[in-house]
Protein backbone atom coordinates (compact mmCIF):
# COMPACT_ATOMS: atom_id res chain seq x y z
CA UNK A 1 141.03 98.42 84.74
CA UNK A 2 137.92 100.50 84.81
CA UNK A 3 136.54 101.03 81.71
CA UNK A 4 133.65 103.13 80.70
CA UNK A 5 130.95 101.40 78.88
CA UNK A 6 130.11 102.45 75.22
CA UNK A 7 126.53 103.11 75.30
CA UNK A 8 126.13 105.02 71.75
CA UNK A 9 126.21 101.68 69.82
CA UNK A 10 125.61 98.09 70.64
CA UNK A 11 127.19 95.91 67.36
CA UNK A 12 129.90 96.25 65.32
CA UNK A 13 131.41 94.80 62.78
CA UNK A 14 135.81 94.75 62.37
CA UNK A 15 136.93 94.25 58.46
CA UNK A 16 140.22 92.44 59.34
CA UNK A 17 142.01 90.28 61.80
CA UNK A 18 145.50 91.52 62.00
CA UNK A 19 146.48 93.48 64.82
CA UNK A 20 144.51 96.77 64.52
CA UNK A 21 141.73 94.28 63.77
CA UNK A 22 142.03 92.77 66.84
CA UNK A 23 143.51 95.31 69.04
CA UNK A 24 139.56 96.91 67.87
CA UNK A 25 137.34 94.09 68.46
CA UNK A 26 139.28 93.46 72.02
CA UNK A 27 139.18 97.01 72.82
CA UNK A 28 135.34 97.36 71.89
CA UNK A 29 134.12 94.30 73.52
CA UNK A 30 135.71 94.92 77.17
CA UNK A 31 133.32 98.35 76.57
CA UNK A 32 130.36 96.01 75.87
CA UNK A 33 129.48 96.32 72.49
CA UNK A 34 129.07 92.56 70.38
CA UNK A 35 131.69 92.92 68.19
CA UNK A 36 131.89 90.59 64.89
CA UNK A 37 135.57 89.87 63.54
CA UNK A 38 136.02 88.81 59.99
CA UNK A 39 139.23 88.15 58.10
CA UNK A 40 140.00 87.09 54.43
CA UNK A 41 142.18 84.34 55.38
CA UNK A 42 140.54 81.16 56.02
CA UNK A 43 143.68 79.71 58.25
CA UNK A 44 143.76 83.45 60.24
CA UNK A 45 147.36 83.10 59.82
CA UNK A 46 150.13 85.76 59.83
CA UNK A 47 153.61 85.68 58.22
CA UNK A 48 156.20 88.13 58.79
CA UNK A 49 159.73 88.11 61.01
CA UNK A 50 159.94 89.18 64.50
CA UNK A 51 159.19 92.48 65.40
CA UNK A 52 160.41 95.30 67.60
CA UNK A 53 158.22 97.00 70.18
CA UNK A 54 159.11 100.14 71.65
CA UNK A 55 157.99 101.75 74.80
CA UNK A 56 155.08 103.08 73.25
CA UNK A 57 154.10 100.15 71.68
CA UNK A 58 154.69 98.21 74.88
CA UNK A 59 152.23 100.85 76.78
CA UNK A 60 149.67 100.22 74.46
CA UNK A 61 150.29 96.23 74.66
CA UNK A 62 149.72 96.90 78.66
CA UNK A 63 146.37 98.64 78.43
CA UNK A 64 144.98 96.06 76.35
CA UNK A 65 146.36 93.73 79.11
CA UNK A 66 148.99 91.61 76.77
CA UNK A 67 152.18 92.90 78.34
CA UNK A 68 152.83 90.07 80.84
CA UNK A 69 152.38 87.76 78.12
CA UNK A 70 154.79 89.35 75.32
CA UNK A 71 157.26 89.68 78.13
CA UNK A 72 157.60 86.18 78.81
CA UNK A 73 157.19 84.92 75.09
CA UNK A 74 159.44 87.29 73.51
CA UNK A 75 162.13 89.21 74.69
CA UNK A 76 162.40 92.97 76.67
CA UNK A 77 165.40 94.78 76.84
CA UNK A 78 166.69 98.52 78.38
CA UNK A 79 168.82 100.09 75.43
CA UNK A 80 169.73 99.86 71.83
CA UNK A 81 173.47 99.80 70.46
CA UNK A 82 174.44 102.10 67.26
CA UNK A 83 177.39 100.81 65.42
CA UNK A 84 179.33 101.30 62.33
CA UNK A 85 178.63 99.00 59.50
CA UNK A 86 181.89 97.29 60.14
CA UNK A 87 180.72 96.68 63.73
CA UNK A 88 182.16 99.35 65.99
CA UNK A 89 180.52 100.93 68.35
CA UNK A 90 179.55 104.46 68.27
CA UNK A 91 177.45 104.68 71.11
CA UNK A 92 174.75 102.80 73.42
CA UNK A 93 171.12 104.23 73.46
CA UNK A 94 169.69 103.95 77.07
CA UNK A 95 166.01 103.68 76.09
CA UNK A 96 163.65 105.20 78.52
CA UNK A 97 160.79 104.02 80.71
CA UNK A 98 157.67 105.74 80.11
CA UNK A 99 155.72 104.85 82.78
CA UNK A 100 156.75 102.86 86.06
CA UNK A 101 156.58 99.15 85.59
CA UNK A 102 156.83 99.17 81.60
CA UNK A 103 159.62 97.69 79.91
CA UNK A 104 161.83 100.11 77.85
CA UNK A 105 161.74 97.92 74.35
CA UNK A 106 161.36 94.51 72.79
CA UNK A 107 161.06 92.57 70.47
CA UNK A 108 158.88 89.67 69.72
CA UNK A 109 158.14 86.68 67.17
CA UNK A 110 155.18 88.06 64.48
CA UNK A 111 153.03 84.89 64.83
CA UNK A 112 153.69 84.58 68.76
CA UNK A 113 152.14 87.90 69.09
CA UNK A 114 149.78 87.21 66.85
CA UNK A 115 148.67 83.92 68.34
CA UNK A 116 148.76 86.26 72.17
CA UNK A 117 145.73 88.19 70.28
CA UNK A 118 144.16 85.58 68.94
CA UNK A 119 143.80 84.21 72.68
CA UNK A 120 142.59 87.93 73.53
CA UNK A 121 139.63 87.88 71.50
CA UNK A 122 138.74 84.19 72.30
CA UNK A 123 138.68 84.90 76.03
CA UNK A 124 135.95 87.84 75.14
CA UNK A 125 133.79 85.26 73.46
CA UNK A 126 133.94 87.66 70.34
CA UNK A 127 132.63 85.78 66.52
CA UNK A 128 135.25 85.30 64.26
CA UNK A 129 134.47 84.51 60.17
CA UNK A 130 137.27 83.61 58.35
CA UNK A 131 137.61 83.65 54.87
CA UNK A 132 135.24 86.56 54.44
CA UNK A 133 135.53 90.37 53.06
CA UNK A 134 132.57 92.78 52.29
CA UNK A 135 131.43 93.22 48.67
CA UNK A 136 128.80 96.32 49.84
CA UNK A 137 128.97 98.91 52.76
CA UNK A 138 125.72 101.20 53.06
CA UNK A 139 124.95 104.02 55.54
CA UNK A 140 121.41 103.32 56.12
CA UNK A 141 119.38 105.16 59.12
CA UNK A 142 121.95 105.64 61.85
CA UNK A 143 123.85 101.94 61.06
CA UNK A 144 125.58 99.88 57.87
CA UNK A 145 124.21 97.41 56.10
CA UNK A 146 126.73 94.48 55.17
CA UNK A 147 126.91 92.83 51.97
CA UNK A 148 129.37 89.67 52.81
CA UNK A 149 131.19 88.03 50.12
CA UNK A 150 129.72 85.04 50.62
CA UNK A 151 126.45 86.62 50.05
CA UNK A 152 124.71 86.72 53.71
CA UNK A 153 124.20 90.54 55.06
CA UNK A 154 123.92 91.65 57.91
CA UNK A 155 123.39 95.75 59.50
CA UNK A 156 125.81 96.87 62.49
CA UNK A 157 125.67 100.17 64.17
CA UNK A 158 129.82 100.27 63.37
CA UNK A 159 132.06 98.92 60.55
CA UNK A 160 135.82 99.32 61.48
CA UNK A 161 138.15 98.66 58.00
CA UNK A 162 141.28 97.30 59.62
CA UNK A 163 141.98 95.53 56.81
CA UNK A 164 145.35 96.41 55.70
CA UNK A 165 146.96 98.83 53.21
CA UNK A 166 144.50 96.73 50.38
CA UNK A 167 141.51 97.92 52.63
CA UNK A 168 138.60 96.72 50.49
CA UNK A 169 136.60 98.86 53.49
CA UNK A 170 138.74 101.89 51.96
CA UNK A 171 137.82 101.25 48.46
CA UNK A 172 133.95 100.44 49.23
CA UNK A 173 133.64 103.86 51.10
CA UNK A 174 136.38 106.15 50.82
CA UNK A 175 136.73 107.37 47.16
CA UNK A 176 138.82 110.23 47.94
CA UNK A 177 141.90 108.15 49.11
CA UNK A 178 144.28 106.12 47.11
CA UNK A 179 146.94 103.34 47.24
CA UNK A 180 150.18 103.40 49.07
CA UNK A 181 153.07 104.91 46.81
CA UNK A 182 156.23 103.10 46.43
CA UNK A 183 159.50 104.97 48.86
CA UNK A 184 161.89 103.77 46.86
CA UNK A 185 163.08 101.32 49.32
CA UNK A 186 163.02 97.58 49.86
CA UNK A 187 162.98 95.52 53.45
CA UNK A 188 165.18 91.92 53.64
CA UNK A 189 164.38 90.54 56.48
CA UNK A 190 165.72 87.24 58.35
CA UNK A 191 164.62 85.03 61.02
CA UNK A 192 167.02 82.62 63.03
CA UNK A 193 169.11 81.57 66.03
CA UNK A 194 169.77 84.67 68.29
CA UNK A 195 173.75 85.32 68.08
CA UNK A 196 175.53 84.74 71.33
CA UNK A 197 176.59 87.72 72.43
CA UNK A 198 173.58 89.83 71.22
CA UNK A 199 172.34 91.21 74.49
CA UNK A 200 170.28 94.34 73.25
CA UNK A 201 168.83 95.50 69.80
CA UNK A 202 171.32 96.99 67.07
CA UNK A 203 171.38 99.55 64.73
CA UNK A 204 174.35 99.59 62.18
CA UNK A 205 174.42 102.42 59.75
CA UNK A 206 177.52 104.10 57.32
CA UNK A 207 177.59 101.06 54.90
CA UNK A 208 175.75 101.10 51.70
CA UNK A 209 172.64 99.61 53.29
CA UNK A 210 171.56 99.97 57.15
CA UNK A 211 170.15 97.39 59.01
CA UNK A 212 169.14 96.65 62.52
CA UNK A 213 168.86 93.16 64.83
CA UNK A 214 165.90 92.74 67.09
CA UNK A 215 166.04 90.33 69.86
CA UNK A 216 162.55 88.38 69.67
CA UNK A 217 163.11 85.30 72.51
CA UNK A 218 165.73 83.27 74.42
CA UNK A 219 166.89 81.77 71.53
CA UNK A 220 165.48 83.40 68.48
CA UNK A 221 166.11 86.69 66.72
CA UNK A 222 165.33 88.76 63.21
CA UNK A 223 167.41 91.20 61.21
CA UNK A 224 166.28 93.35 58.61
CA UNK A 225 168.19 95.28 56.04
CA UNK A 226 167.03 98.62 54.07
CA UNK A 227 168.04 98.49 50.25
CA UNK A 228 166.87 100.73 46.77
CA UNK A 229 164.33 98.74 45.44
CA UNK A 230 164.91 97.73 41.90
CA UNK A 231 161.79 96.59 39.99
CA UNK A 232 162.19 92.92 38.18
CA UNK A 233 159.34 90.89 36.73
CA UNK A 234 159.93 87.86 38.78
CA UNK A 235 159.66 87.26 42.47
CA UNK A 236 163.11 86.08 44.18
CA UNK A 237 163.72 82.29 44.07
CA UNK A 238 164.84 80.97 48.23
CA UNK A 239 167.86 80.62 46.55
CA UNK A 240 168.25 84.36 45.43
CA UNK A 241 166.62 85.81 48.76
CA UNK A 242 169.85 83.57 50.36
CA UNK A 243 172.89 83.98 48.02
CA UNK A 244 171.52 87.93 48.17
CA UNK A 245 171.25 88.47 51.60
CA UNK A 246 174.78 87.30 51.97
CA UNK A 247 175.75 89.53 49.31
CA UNK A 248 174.58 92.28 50.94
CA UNK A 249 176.29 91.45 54.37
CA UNK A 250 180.10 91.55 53.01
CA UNK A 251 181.91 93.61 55.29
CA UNK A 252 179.83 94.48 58.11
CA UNK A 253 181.37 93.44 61.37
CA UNK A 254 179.54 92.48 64.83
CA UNK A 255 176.91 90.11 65.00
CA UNK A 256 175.26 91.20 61.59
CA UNK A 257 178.76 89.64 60.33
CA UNK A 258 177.88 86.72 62.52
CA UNK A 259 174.64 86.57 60.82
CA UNK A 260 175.90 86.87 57.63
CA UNK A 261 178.82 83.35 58.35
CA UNK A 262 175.85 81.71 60.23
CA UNK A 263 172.89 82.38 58.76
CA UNK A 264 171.86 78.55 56.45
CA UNK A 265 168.83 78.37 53.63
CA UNK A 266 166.38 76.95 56.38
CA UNK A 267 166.36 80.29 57.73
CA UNK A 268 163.08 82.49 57.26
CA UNK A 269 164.14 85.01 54.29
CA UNK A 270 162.08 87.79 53.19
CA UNK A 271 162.20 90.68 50.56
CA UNK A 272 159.45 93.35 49.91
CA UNK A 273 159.13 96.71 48.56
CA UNK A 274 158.31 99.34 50.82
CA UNK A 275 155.12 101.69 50.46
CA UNK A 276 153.70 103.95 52.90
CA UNK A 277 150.48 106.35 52.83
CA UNK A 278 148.63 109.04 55.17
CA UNK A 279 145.18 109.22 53.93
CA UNK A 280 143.86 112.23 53.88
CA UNK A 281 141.08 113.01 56.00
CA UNK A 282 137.76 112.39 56.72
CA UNK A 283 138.49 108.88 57.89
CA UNK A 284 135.29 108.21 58.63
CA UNK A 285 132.18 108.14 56.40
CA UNK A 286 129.21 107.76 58.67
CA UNK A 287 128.95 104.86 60.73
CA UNK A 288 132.41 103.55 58.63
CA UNK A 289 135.59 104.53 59.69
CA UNK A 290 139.36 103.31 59.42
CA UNK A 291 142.22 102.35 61.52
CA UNK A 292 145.56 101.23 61.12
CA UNK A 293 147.57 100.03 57.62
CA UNK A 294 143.98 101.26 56.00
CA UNK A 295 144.48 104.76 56.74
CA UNK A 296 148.14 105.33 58.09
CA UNK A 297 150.60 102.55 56.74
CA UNK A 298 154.03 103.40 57.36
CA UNK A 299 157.59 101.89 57.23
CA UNK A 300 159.27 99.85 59.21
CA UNK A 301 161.72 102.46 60.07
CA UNK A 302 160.12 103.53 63.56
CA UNK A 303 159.32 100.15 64.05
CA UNK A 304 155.35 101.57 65.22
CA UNK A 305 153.05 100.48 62.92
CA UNK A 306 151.67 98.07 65.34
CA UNK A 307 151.79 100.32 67.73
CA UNK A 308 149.94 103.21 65.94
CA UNK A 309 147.15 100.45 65.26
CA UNK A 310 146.55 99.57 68.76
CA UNK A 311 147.05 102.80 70.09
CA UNK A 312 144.26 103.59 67.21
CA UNK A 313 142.01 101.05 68.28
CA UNK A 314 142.51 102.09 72.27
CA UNK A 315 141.41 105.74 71.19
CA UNK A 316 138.39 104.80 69.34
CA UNK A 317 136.80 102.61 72.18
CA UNK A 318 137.32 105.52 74.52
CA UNK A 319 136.03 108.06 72.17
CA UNK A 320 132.90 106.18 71.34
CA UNK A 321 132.51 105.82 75.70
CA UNK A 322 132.37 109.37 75.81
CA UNK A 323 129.36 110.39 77.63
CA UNK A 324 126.87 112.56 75.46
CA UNK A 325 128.39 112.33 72.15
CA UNK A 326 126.83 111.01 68.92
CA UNK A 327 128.69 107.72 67.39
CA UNK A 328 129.88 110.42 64.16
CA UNK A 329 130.85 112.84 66.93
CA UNK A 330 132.99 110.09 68.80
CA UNK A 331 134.67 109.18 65.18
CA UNK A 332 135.78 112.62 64.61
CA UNK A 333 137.17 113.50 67.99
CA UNK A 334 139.11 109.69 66.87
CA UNK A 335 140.37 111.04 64.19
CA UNK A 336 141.92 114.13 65.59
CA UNK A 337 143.04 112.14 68.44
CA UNK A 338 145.03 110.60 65.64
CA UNK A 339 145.91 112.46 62.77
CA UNK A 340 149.07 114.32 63.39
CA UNK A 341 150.38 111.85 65.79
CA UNK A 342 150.12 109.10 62.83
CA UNK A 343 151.45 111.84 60.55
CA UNK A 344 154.86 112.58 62.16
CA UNK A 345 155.17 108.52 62.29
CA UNK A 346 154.60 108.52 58.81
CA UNK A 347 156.41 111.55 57.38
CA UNK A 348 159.07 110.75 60.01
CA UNK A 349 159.75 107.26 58.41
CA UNK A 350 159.51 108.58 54.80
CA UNK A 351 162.50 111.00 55.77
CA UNK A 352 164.68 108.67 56.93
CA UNK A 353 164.43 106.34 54.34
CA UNK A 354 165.05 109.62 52.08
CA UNK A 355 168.12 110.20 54.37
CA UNK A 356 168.96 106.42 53.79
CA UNK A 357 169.04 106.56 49.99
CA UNK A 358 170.99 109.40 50.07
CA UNK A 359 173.68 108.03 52.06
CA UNK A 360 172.86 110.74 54.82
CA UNK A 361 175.54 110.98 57.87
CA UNK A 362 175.19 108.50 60.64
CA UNK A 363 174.54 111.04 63.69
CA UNK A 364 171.59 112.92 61.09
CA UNK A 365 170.11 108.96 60.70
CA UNK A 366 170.25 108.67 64.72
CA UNK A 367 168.80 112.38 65.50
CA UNK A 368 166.24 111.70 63.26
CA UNK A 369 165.06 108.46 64.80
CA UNK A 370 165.65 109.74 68.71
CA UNK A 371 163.61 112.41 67.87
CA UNK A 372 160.82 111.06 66.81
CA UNK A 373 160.84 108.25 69.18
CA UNK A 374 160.89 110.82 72.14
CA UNK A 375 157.84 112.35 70.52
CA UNK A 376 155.95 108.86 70.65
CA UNK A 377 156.85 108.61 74.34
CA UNK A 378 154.54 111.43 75.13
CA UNK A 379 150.65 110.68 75.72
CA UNK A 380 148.75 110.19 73.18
């Protein structure tokens, strides 16, 4: 692919190595700037489920050059089936193609796509420091100068904070914006064996709690499950994520019932509260400017958060290549690049999970999701 070369800055530094992290450094590097990647984790390791990719997502994936990959290590399919809780089916979802040659959606193991990325940024030779934040961002004469928390420093001509929805980036430089708020909601999520006759991604909604099945591989698969979150002082013994999770499954038919008779306590089990946040603009404070979880964390209900963080860090490299433009020009034209598109993902989500708490119809859940998802297929 032909890719302009950024010629308005020559170093920068990217605050965070999950996937907007890396989708950045990746995307910057190809356009010849010397990227440096830092992460807090000392093992650079993720933890999560699998994780659906829609077409968007997957067009994003291919322009960083990843798609060939995720397609053979996790798992692509052409449609999505809504069903009652109880497992009938009210209709099939024919997802479309957005561009020739593109799957239509996915799904994929967290770490395996994590470990694809990883490979990404080794290939471009790009630094990685692990087990490192910044204690001190400064907008000194046209670049940032880098306090590290080990105590070395540093000055870069760019400082990206991909660093998720704790940002230390966003507390460091961005005093007007704030914490995710609680939606109300909680995410249990499962990893196992992929049920037998689960050919395509599901959707089950008119029971007390939706949930949905993503196929992530041949043999492997995740489900998660949308509750009210109840507050409790304690975190959830493996006992209590299992015993629950069961709970929560009486009654519903199809192959979440399978899950629910098959699922054992060696099984990956996972319960968090959901929180989501659009922070209000500027996003950028000089040479420092945000991207993904930092700026626009959403919920899992549009399944794009990933893909709103790569698309995020595709847009900045291209802005910043812009012939003629000033780095702080390239950052704004970024940011409204982004800004409403990242808004309707974010609002979008927060609606449904209103809808969800509120035991909304099944149809208003579905029109509400199709609609939004038809909006992400357009260019961005």
């Amino acid at each position: 692919m032909n890719r302009e070369k950024i010629e308005s800055i020559a170093t920068a530094l990217v605050v965070g190595g999950g996937i907007g992290g890396m989708a950045t450094a990746i995307s910057l590097a190809r356009r010849g700037v010397a990227v440096e990647l830092i992460d807090l984790d000392p093992d650079w390791r993720v933890y999560g489920a699998g994780i659906t990719i829609t077409g968007p997502t997957l067009r994003a994936y291919a322009q960083l050059g990843l798609i060939d990959r995720i397609k053979a290590e996790g798992a692509v399919t052409a449609a999505s089936r809504f069903r009652l809780f109880n497992g009938t089916v009210l209709r099939v979802m024919d997802e479309p193609v957005i561009e020739e040659g593109l799957p239509a959606t996915g799904g994929i193991m967290r770490p395996v796509l994590h470990r694809i990325m990883q490979d990404a940024v080794r290939a471009e030779n790009i630094p990685v420091r692990l087990g490192l934040t910044v204690d001190a961002l400064d907008n000194v004469d046209g670049g940032v100068d880098v306090r590290f928390s080990d105590g070395s420093a540093a000055r870069f001509d760019l400082v990206v904070g991909a660093d998720s929805v704790f940002s230390r980036v966003r507390d460091l430089a961005f005093p007007h914006m704030g914490p995710a708020q609680p939606t109300g909601q909680g995410c249990w999520r499962i990893s196992m064996r992929k049920a037998p006759e689960l050919d395509m991604g599901e959707f089950y909604f008119g029971g007390a709690n939706p949930c949905g099945i993503t196929i992530c591989g041949p043999d492997s698969m995740y489900m998660w499950m949308l509750t009210e979150h109840v507050e409790r002082e304690t975190y959830m013994t493996d006992a209590e994520l299992f015993d629950g999770m069961q709970a929560l499954l009486a009654g519903y038919g199809g192959n979440a019932g399978w899950i629910r008779d098959n699922m054992t306590p060696d099984d990956w089990i996972n319960y968090r509260p959901l929180a989501a946040v659009l922070q209000p603009r500027a996003w950028s404070n000089g040479r420092i400017v945000l991207l993904g979880d930092a700026v626009h964390a959403t919920t899992p209900h549009l399944a794009s958060g990933a893909g709103m963080a790569v698309e995020s860090a595709i847009v900045l490299a291209e802005e910043l290549a812009r012939a003629g433009v000033t780095p702080e020009q390239a950052l704004a034209a970024y940011e409204d690049r982004r800004f409403e598109r990242c808004r309707d993902v974010v609002e979008t989500s927060i609606a449904i999970g209103n809808l969800q708490l509120a035991h909304g119809r099944p149809d208003q859940l579905a029109g509400l999701m199709e609609g939004a998802l038809a909006r992400l297929n357009g260019p961005y």
